[in-house]
Protein backbone atom coordinates (compact mmCIF):
# COMPACT_ATOMS: atom_id res chain seq x y z
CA UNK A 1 115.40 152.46 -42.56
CA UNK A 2 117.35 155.50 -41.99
CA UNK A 3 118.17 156.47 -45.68
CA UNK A 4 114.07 155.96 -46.29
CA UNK A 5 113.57 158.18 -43.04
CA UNK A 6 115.94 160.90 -44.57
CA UNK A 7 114.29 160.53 -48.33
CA UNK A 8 110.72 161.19 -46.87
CA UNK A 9 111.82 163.93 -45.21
CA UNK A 10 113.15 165.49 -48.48
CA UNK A 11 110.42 164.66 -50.45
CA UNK A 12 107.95 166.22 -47.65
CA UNK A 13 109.89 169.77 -48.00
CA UNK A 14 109.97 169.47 -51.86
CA UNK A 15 106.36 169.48 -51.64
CA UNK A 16 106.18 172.52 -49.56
CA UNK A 17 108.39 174.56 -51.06
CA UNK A 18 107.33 173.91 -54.96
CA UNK A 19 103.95 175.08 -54.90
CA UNK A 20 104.83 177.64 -52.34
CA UNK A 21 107.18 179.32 -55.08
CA UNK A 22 104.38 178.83 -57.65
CA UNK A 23 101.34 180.11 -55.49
CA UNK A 24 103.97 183.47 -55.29
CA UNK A 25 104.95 183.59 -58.66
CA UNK A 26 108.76 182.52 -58.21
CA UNK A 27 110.69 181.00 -60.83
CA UNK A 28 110.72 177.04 -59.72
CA UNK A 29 114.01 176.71 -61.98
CA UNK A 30 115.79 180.32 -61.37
CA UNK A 31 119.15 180.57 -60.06
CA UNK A 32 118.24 181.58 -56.65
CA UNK A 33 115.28 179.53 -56.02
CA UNK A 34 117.53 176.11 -57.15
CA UNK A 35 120.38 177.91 -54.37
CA UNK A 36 117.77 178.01 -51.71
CA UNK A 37 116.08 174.61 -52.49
CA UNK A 38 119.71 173.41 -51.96
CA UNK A 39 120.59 174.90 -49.08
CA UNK A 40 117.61 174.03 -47.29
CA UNK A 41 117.33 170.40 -48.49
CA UNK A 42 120.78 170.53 -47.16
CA UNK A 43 119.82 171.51 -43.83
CA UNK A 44 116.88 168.76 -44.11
CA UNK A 45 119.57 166.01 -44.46
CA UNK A 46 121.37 167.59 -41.36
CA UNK A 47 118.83 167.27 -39.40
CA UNK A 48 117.55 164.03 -39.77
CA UNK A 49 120.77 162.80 -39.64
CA UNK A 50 121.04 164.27 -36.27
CA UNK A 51 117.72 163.24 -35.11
CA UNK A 52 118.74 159.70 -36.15
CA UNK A 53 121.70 159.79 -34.43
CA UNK A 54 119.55 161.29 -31.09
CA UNK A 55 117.25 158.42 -31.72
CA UNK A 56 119.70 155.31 -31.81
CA UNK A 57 121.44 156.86 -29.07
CA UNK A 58 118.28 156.95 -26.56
CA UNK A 59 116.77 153.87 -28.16
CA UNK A 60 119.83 151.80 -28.63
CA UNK A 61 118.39 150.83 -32.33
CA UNK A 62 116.65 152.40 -34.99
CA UNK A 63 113.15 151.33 -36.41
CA UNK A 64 109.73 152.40 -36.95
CA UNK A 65 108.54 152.80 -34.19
CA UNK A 66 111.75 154.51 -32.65
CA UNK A 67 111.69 156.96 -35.40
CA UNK A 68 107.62 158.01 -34.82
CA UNK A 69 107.22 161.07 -33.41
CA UNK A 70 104.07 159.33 -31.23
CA UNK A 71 104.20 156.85 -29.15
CA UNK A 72 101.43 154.34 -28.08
CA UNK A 73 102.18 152.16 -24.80
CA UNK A 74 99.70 149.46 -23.48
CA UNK A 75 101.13 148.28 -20.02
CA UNK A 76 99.55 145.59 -17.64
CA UNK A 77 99.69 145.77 -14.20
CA UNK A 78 98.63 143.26 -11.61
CA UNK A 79 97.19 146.16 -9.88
CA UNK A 80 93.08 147.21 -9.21
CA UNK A 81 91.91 150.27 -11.40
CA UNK A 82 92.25 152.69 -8.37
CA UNK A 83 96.22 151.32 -7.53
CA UNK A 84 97.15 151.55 -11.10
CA UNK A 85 95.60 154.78 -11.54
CA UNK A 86 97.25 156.24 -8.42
CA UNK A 87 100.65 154.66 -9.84
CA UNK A 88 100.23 156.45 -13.31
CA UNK A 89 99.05 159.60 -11.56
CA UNK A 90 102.13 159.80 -9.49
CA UNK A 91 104.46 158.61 -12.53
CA UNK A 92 104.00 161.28 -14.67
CA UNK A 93 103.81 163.84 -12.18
CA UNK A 94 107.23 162.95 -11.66
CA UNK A 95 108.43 163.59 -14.72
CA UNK A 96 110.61 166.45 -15.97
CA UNK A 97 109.04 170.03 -16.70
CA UNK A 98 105.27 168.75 -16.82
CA UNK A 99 104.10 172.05 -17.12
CA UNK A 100 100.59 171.26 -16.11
CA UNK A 101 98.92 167.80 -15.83
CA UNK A 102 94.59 166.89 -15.66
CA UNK A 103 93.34 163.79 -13.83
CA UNK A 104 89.39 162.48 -13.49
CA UNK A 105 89.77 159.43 -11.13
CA UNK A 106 85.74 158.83 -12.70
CA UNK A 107 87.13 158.49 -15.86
CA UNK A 108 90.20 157.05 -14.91
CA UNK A 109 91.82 158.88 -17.31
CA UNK A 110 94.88 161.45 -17.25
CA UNK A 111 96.36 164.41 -19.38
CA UNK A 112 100.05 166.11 -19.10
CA UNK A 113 101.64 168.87 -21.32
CA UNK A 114 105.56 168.65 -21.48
CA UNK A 115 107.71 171.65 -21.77
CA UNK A 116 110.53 169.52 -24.69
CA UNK A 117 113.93 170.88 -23.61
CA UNK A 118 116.90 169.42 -25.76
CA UNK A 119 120.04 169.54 -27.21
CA UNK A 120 118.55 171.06 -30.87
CA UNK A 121 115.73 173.16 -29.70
CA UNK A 122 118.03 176.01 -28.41
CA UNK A 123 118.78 179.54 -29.82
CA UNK A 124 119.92 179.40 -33.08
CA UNK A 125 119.75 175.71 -33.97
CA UNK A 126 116.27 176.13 -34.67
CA UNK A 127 117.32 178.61 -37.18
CA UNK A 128 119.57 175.99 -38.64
CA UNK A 129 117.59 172.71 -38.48
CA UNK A 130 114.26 173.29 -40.75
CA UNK A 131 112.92 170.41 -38.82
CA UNK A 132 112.37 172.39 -36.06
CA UNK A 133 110.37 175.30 -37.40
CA UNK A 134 107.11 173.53 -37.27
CA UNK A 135 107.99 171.34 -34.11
CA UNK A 136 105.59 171.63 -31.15
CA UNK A 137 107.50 173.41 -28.01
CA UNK A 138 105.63 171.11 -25.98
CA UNK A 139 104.89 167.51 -25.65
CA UNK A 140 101.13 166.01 -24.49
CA UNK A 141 100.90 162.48 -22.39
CA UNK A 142 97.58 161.31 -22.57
CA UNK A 143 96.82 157.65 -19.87
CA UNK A 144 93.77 155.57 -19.74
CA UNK A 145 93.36 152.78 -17.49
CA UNK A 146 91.09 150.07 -18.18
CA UNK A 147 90.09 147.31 -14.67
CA UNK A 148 90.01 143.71 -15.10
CA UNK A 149 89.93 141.29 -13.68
CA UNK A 150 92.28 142.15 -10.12
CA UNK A 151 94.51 143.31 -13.10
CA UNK A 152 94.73 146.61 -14.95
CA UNK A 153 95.50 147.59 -18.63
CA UNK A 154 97.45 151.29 -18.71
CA UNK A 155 97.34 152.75 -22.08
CA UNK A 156 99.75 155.41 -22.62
CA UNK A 157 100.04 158.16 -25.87
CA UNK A 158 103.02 159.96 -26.07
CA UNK A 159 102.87 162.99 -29.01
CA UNK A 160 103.93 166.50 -29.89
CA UNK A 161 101.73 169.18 -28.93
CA UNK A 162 100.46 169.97 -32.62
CA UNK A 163 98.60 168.39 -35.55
CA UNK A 164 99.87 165.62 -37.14
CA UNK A 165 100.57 166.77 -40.58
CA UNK A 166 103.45 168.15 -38.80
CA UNK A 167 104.99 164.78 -38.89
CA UNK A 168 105.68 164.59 -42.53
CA UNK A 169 108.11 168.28 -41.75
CA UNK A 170 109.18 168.10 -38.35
CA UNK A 171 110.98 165.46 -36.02
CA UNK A 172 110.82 165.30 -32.02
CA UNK A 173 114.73 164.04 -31.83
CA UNK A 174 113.05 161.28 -30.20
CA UNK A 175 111.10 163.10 -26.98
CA UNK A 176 108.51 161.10 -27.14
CA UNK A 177 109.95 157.66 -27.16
CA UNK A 178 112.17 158.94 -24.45
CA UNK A 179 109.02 159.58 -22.19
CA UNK A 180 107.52 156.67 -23.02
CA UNK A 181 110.10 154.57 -21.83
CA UNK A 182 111.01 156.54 -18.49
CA UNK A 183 106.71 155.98 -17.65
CA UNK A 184 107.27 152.17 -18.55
CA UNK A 185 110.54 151.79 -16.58
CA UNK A 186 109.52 153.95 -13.44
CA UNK A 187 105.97 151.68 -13.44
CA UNK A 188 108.31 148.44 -13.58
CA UNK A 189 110.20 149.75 -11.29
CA UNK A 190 107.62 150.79 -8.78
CA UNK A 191 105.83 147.91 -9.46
CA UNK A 192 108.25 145.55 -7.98
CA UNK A 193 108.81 147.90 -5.48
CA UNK A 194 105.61 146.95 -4.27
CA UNK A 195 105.59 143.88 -4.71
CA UNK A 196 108.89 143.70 -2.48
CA UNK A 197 107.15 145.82 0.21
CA UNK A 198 104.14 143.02 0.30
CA UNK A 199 106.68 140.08 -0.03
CA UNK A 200 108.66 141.85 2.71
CA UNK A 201 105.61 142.27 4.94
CA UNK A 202 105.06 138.54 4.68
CA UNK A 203 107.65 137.65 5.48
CA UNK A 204 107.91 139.32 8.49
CA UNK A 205 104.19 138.30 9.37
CA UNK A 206 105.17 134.80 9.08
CA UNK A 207 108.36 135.60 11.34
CA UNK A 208 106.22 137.35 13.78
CA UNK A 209 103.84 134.10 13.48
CA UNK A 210 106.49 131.63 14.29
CA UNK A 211 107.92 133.55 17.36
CA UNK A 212 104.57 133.56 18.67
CA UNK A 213 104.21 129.70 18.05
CA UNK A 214 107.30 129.24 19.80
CA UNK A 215 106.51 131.71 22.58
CA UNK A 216 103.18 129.55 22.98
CA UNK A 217 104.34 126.15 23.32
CA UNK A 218 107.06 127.86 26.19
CA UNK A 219 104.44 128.92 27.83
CA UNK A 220 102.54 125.67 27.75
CA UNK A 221 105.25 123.48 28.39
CA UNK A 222 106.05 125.77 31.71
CA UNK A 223 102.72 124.41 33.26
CA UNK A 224 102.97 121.06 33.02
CA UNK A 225 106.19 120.66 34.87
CA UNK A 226 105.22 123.45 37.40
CA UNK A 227 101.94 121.20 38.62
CA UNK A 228 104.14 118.13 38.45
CA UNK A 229 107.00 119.33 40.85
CA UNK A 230 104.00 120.20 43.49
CA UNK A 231 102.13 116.60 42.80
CA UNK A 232 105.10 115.00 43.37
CA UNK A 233 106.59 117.80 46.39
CA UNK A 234 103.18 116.53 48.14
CA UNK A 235 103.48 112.40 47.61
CA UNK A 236 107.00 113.07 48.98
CA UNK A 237 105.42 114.33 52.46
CA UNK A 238 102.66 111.75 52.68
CA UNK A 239 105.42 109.33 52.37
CA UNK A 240 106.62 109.96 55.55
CA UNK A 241 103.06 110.85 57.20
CA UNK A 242 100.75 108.44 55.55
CA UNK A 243 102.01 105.52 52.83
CA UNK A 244 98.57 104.46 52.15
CA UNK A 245 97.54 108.11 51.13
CA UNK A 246 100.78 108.84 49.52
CA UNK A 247 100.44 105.46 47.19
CA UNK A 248 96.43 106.57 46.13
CA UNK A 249 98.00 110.02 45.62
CA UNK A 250 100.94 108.36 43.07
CA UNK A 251 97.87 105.69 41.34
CA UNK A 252 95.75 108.56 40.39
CA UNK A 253 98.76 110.62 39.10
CA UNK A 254 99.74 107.79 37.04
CA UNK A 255 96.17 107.82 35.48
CA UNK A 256 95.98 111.36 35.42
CA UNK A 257 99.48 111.68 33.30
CA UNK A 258 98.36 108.47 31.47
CA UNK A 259 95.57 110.83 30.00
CA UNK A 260 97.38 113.94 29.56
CA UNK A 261 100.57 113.70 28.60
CA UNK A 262 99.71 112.40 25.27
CA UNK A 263 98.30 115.26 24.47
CA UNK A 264 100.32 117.97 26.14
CA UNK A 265 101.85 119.59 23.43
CA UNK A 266 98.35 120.72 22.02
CA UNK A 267 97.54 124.35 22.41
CA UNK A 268 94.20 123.97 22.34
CA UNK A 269 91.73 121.47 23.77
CA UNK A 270 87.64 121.70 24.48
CA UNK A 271 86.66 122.57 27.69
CA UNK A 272 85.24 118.97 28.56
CA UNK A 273 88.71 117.64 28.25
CA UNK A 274 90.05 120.54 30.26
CA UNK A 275 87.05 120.00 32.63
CA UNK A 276 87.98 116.20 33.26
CA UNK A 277 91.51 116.58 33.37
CA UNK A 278 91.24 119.31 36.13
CA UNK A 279 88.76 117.36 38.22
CA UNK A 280 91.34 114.60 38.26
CA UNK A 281 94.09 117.23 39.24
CA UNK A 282 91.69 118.39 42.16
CA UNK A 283 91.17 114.67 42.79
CA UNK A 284 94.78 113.95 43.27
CA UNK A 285 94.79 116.75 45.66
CA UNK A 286 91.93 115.70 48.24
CA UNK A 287 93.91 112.33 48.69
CA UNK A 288 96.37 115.53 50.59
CA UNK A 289 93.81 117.69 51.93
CA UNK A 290 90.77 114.96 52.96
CA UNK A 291 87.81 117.00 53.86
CA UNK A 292 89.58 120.30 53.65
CA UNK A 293 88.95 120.51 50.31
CA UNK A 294 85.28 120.45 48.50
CA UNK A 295 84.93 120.66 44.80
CA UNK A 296 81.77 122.26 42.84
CA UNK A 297 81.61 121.65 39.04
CA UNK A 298 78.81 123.71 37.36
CA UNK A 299 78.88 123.50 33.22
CA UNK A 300 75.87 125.01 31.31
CA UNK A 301 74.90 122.03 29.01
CA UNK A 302 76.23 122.10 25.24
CA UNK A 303 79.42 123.96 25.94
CA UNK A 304 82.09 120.31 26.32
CA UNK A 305 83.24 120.92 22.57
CA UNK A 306 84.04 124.79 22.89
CA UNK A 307 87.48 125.63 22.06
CA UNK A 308 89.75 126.46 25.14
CA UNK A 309 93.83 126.93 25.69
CA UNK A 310 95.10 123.37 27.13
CA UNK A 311 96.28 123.48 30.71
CA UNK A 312 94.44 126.79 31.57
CA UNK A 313 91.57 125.96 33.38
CA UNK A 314 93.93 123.40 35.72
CA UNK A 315 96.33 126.43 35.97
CA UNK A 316 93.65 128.45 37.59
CA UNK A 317 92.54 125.71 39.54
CA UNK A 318 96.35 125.35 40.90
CA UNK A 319 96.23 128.67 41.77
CA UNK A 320 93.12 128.91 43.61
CA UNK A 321 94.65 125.99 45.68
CA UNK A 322 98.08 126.87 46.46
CA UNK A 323 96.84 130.48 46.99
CA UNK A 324 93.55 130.33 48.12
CA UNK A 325 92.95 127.18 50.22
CA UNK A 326 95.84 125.54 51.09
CA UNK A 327 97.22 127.21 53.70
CA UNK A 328 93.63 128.36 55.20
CA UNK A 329 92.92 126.35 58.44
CA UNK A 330 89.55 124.20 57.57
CA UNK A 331 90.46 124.19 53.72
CA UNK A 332 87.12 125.47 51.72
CA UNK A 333 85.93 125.24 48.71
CA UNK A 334 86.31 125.19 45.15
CA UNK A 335 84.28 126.24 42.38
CA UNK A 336 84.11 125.25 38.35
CA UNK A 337 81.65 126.72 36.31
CA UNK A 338 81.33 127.81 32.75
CA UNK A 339 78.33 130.29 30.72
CA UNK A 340 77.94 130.92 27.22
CA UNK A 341 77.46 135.49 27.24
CA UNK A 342 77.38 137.25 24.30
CA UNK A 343 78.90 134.88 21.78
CA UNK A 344 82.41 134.58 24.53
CA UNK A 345 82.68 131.47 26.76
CA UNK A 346 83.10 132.72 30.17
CA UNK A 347 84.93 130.25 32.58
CA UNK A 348 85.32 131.01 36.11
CA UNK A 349 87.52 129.40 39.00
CA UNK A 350 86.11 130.83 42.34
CA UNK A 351 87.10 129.61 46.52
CA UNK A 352 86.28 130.88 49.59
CA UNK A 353 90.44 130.89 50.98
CA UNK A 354 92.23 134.08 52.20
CA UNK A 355 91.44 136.21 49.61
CA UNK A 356 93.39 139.06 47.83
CA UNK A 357 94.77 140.53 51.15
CA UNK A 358 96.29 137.34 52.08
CA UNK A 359 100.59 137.46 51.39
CA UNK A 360 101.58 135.33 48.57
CA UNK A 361 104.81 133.27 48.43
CA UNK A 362 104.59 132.11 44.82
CA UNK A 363 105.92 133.69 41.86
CA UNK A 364 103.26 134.40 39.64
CA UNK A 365 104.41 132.54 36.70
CA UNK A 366 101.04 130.47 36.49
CA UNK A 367 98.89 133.47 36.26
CA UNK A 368 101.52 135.50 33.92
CA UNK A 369 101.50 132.40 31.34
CA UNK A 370 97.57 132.33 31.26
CA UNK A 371 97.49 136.01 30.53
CA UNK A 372 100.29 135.70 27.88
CA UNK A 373 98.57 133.00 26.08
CA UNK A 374 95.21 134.46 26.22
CA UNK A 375 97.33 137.84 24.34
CA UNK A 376 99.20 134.97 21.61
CA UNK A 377 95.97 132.95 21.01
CA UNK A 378 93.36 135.51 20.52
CA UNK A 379 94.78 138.86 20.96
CA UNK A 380 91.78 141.76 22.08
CA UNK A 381 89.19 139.22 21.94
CA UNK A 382 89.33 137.42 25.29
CA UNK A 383 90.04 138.94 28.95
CA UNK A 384 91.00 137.41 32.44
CA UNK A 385 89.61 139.14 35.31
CA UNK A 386 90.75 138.34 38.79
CA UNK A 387 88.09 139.79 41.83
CA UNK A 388 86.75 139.21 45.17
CA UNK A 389 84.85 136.24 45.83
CA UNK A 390 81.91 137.12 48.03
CA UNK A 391 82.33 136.81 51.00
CA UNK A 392 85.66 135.23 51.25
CA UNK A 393 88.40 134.10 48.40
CA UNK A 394 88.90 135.03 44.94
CA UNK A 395 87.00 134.31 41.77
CA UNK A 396 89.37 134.18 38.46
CA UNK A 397 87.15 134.15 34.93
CA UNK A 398 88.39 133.81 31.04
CA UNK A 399 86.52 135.45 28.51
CA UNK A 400 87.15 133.78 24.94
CA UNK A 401 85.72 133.60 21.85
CA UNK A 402 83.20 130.67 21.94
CA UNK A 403 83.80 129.62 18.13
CA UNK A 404 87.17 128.55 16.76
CA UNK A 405 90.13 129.48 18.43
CA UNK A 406 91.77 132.62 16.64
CA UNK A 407 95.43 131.87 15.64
């Protein structure tokens, strides 16, 4: 390859300089044209030498296609037209003393000039290498990008800033494969750059995910324990008071956990399940209260099977009770009713107890936990609203999404 490469080389200046010398009228066989025929063939074999050296030391090897002085990439990238264009674009503006540089994003299509600075291209080794006195002082890089199919074909042309009949006298010490590899290896490069960035994203939405499953079932399991310590807090007073009340009070908890606790590490249930488990919660509770407490239930028809956070709707109702009624001489009562507005499933827990002034002893947890999970399960799309119940107590309303739950 390389003694071929040299012998072309020769042969292309032997054609020059022959009929040159004859179109002037200098003796082809005189003593001085034979000296200077020699010296510069000499100075051909020089330089190819050295641009074959240059070559196998940027390319590793020598062939072909590292010998051309124009280079034709064809890169895929997994990459829409726009991306991939935008990639290229910012790839070979990045590259060393582009002197100016042409992009039409219609076209998708892109055009640099290259200022070639090297080793042999300085002061008087052009004089000395007549390889370099028709080389182009610059370098073009032409880039088309062709869309397919969520993938994208990047065609890149690599070639000295002249005509090509230059080729068969000149050499580009191997410019132009140098550039074309630097755009291939920066595009890999950025590339999987990318793809680390989107890799890296998912896995951190995942993470993100995961801690907000975990946060969610805390915040369920909280409830059920919480309602629990004051069913059983309550049968433990009755005991003493009234056996007969207390026992009803233990047989319909014992049916209500018979239904529930099954299912009790669900996030999400319909609001006819939540309906008849709370009713039996508020049933448990008039066995306490008697007549002091009155229960309304008020469901537009149609809306049973609509999505809603397990546990909430009781929550709320708990609330209401321990907050509201409980300690309100008389007792009062409570209401249940659900609307469809606007495509969001509004749920409401109203009583007529002491209202907003009244002084709480509780902690808050209850109504914390249904505002957290409200945030977890469906993030801006739902709202809890707590206001005055006219004329006395407080009314408490969701706001969700009425279709499925958003995770």
């Amino acid at each position: 390859m390389a003694f071929f490469f040299v012998l072309r080389k020769l042969c292309s200046w032997a054609l020059l300089i022959i009929p040159t010398a004859i179109i002037f009228g200098v003796n082809v066989v005189g003593p001085w044209m034979v000296l200077v025929a020699l010296v510069i063939g000499m100075l051909v074999v020089t330089g190819s030498i050295a641009h074959l050296r240059r070559a196998r030391l940027v390319a590793g090897k020598l062939d072909k296609n590292v010998l051309s002085s124009r280079q034709r990439l064809r890169i895929e990238m997994p990459l829409e037209a726009g991306e991939a264009f935008d990639l290229v674009e910012a790839v070979i503006g990045a590259l060393p003393h582009v002197a100016d540089m042409d992009s039409a994003v219609s076209t998708l299509s892109m055009r640099a000039r290259i200022e070639r600075v090297g080793a042999f291209e300085r002061d008087w080794h052009i004089l000395l290498n007549p390889l370099l006195w028709f080389a182009a002082r610059s370098n073009l890089v032409v880039a088309t990008v062709a869309p397919g199919d969520g993938t994208s074909s990047v065609t890149v042309v690599c070639e000295p800033d002249i005509g090509g009949w230059s080729d068969w006298l000149s050499v580009d010490d191997a410019s132009n494969y140098e550039t074309g590899e630097a755009i291939r290896r920066a595009l890999s490069r950025r590339v999987a750059e990318r793809r680390r960035r989107e890799e890296d994203r998912s896995r951190q939405t995942e993470t993100e995910k995961e801690l907000a499953e975990a946060r969610l079932g805390l915040l369920t399991a909280q409830v059920e324990p919480h309602f629990l310590y004051n069913t059983l807090a309550s049968a433990q007073v009755l005991v003493r008071s009234d056996p007969a009340r207390a026992d009803e009070m233990l047989g319909n908890l014992i049916t209500y956990l018979r239904n529930s606790l099954p299912k009790s590490d669900r996030q999400m249930e319909t609001l006819g399940a939540e309906l008849e488990r709370t009713l039996a919660y508020l049933d448990i509770l008039k066995v306490r209260m008697g007549n002091r407490l009155n229960v309304v239930a008020d469901v537009a028809p149609g809306l049973e099977a609509v999505p809603l956070p397990a546990m909430m709707l009781q929550t709320l109702a708990e609330n209401a009770i321990k907050h509201g009624l409980e300690a309100k001489p008389g007792g009062g009562t409570i209401w249940l009713s659900a609307r469809l507005v606007e495509g969001q499933l509004e749920v409401t827990v109203a009583d007529d107890g002491r209202g907003l002034g009244a002084q709480s002893s509780g902690t808050g947890i209850g109504l914390k936990n249904v505002r957290d999970r409200l945030r977890l399960i469906y993030g801006e799309a739902a709202r809890f609203t707590i206001t005055a119940n006219f004329p006395n107590g407080v009314a408490a309303t969701l706001s969700v999404p009425a279709g499925e739950a958003v995770r």
